[in-house]
Protein backbone atom coordinates (compact mmCIF):
# COMPACT_ATOMS: atom_id res chain seq x y z
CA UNK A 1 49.56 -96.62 77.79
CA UNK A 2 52.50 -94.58 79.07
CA UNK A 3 51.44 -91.74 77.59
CA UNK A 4 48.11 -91.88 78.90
CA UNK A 5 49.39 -92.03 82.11
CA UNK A 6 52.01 -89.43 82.33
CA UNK A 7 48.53 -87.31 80.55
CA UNK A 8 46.54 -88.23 83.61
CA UNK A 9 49.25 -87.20 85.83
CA UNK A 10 49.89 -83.76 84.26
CA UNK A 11 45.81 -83.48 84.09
CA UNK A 12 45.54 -84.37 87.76
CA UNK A 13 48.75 -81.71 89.07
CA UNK A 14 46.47 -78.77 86.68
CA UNK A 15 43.26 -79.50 88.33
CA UNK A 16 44.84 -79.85 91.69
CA UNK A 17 46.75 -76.67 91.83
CA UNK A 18 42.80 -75.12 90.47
CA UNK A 19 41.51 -76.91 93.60
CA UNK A 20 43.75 -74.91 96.28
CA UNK A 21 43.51 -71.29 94.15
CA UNK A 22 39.48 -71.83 94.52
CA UNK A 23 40.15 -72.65 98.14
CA UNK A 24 41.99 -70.00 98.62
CA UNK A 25 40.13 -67.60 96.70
CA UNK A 26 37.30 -69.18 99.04
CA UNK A 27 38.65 -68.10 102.20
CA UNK A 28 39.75 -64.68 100.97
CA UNK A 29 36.35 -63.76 99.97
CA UNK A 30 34.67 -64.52 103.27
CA UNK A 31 37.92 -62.38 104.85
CA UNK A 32 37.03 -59.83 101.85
CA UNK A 33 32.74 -59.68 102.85
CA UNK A 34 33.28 -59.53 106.73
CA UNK A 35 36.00 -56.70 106.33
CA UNK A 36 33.45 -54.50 103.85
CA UNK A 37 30.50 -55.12 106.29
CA UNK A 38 33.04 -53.53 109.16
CA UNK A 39 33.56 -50.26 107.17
CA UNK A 40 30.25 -49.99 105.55
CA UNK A 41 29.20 -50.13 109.04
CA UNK A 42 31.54 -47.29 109.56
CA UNK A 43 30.53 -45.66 107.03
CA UNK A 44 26.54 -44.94 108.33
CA UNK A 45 27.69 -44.54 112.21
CA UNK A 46 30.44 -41.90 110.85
CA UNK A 47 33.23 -44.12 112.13
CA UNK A 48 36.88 -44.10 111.34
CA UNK A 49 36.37 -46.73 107.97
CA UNK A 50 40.19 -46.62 107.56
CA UNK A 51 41.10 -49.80 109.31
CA UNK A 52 38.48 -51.41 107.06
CA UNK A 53 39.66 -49.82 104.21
CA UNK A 54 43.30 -50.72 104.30
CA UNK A 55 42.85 -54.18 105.52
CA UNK A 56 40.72 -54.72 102.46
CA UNK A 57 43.07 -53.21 100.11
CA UNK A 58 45.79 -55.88 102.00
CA UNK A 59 43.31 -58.73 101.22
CA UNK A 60 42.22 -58.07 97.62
CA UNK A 61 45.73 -57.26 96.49
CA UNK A 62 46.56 -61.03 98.18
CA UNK A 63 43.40 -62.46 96.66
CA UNK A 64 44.48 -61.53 93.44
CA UNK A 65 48.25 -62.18 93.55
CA UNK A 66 47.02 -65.89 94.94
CA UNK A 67 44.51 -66.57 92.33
CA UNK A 68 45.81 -64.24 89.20
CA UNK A 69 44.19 -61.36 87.60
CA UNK A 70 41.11 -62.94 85.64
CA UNK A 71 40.01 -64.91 88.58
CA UNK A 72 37.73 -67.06 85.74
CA UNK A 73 34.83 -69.56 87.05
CA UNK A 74 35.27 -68.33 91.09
CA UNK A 75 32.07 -67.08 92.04
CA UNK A 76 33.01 -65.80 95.33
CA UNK A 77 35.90 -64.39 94.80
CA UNK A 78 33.89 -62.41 91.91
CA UNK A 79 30.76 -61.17 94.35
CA UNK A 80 33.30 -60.30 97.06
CA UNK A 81 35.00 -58.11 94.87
CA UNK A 82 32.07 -56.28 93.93
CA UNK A 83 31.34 -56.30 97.67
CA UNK A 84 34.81 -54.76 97.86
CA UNK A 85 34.26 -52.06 95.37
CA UNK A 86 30.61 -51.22 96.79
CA UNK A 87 32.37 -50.16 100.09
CA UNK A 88 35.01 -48.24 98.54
CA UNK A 89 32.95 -46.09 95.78
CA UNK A 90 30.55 -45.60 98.81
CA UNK A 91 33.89 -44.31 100.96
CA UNK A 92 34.65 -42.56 97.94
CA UNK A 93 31.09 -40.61 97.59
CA UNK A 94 30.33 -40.08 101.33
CA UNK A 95 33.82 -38.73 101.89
CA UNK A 96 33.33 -36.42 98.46
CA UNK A 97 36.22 -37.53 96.53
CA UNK A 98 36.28 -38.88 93.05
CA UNK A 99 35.02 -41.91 92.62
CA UNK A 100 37.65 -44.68 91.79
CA UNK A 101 38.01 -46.44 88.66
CA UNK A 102 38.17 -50.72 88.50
CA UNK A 103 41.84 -49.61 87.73
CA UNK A 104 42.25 -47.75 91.32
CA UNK A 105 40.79 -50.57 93.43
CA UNK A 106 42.83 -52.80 91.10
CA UNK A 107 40.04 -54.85 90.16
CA UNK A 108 38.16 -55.88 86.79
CA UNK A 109 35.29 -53.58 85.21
CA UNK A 110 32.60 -56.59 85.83
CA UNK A 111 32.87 -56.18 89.81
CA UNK A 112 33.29 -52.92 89.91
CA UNK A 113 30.03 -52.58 87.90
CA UNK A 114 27.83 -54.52 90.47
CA UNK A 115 29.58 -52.89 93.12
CA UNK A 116 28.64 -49.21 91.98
CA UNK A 117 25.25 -51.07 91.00
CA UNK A 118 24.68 -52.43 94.93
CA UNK A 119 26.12 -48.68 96.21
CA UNK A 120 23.00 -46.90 95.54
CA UNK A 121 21.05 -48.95 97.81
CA UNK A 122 23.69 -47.83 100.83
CA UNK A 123 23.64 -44.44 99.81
CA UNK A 124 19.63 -44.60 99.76
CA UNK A 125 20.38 -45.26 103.78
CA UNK A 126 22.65 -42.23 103.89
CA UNK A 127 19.91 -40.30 102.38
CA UNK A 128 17.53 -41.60 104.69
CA UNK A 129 19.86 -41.04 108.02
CA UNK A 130 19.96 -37.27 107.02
CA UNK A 131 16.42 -36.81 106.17
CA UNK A 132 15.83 -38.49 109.70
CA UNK A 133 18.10 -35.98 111.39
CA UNK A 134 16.78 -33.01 109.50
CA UNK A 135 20.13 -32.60 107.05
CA UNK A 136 17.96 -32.46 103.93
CA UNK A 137 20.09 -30.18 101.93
CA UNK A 138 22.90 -33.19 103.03
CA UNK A 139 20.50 -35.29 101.67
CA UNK A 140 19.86 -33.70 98.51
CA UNK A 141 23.31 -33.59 97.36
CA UNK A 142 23.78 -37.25 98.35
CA UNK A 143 20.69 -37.95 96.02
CA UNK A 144 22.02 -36.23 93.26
CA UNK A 145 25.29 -38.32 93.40
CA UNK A 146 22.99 -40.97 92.97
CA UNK A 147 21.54 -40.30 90.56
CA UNK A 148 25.12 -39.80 88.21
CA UNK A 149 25.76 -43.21 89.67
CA UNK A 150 22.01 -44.59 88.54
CA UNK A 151 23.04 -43.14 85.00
CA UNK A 152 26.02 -44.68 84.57
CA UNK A 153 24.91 -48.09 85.62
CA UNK A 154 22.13 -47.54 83.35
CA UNK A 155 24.26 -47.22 80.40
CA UNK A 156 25.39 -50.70 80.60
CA UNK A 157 23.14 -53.00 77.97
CA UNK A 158 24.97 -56.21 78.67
CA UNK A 159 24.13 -59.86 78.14
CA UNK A 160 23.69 -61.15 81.57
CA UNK A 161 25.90 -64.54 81.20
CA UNK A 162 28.73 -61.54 80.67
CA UNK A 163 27.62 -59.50 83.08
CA UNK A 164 24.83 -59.72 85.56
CA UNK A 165 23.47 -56.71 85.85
CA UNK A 166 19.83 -56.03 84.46
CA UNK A 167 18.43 -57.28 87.65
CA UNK A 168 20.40 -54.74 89.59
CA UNK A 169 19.16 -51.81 87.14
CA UNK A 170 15.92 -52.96 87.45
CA UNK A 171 16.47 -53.02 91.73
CA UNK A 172 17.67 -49.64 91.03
CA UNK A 173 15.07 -47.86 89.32
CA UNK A 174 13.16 -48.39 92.65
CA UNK A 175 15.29 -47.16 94.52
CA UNK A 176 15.89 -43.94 92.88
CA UNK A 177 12.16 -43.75 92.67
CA UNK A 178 11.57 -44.60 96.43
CA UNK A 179 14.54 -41.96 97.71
CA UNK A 180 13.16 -39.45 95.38
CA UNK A 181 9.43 -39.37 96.80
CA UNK A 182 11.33 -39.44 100.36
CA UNK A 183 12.94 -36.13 99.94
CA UNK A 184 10.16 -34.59 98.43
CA UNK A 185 8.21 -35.64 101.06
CA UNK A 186 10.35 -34.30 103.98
CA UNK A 187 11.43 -31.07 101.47
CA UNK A 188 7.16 -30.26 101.64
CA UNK A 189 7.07 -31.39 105.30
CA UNK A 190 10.09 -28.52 105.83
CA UNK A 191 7.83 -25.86 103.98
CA UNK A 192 5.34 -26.68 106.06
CA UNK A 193 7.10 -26.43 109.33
CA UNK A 194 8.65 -23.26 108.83
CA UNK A 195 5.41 -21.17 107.95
């Protein structure tokens, strides 16, 4: 019976020190979601993101030294680093510099996936803010970085318990469909005006 106990005991410590790096991964991610809705905010109103921005790189790099690199079995630490790297490939795109790699945000590929996934539906709104203020050629060239974005997402045939992301392709193809009709719509509406 000793052994059983002194099993138990190292069992319980494991599990317990599991407990607090969930909590804590937990409370980083809701730190992690209201910091990327600041600077996506920035983002469309043509703020300054760059508070956002570092205190997100601050919190992920402290998410990650808290809870270790694989971050296994925590959900929200998981959609709040795809959350994360959404806002900065957005940044990234908007600003016209190259687009960072998992390895740049310092991230794994599965969040930075969904995150690149979820951008296209905030650069459809940047899209859509241009065509409203008559910047259609601005437009234009934001559409076609989405559609290299909407290819490269596309190329991932993955089994959703690995990764999910056939629901976000799917999401995407209407959006690429939807931002495409707009700017042909206000590209015909611009012919029309100028005769």
């Amino acid at each position: 019976m000793e052994k059983l106990t002194e099993t138990a005991g190292e069992a319980l410590e494991i599990l317990h020190g599991m407990e607090l790096r969930r909590e804590r991964a937990i409370r980083y991610s809701r730190d992690i979601t209201r910091e990327t809705k600041k600077m996506i905010h920035a983002i469309h109103v043509s703020d300054d993101a760059a508070g956002p921005r570092e205190a997100l790189r601050r919190l992920v790099s402290e998410l990650t030294a808290e809870t270790g690199a694989s971050l296994a079995g925590m959900g929200p630490a998981e959609d709040a680093l795809a959350e994360y790297a959404e806002s900065m490939i957005l940044d990234s795109i908007v600003g016209g510099r190259e687009t960072p790699s998992f390895a740049d945000l310092g991230i794994g590929p599965g969040p930075w996936v969904l995150g690149l996934a979820d951008c296209l539906g905030e650069m459809r709104r940047v899209v859509l803010t241009s065509l409203m203020s008559e910047n259609v050629p601005y437009a234009v060239s934001v559409f076609s970085e989405m559609e290299s974005v909407f290819r490269t997402i596309m190329l991932f045939d993955i089994p959703d318990p690995v990764l999910p992301i056939r629901r976000k392709q799917d999401i995407a193809r209407g959006v690429m469909e939807r931002t495409r009709t707009d700017i042909t719509n206000a590209m015909m509406m611009s012919k029309l005006t100028k005769k």
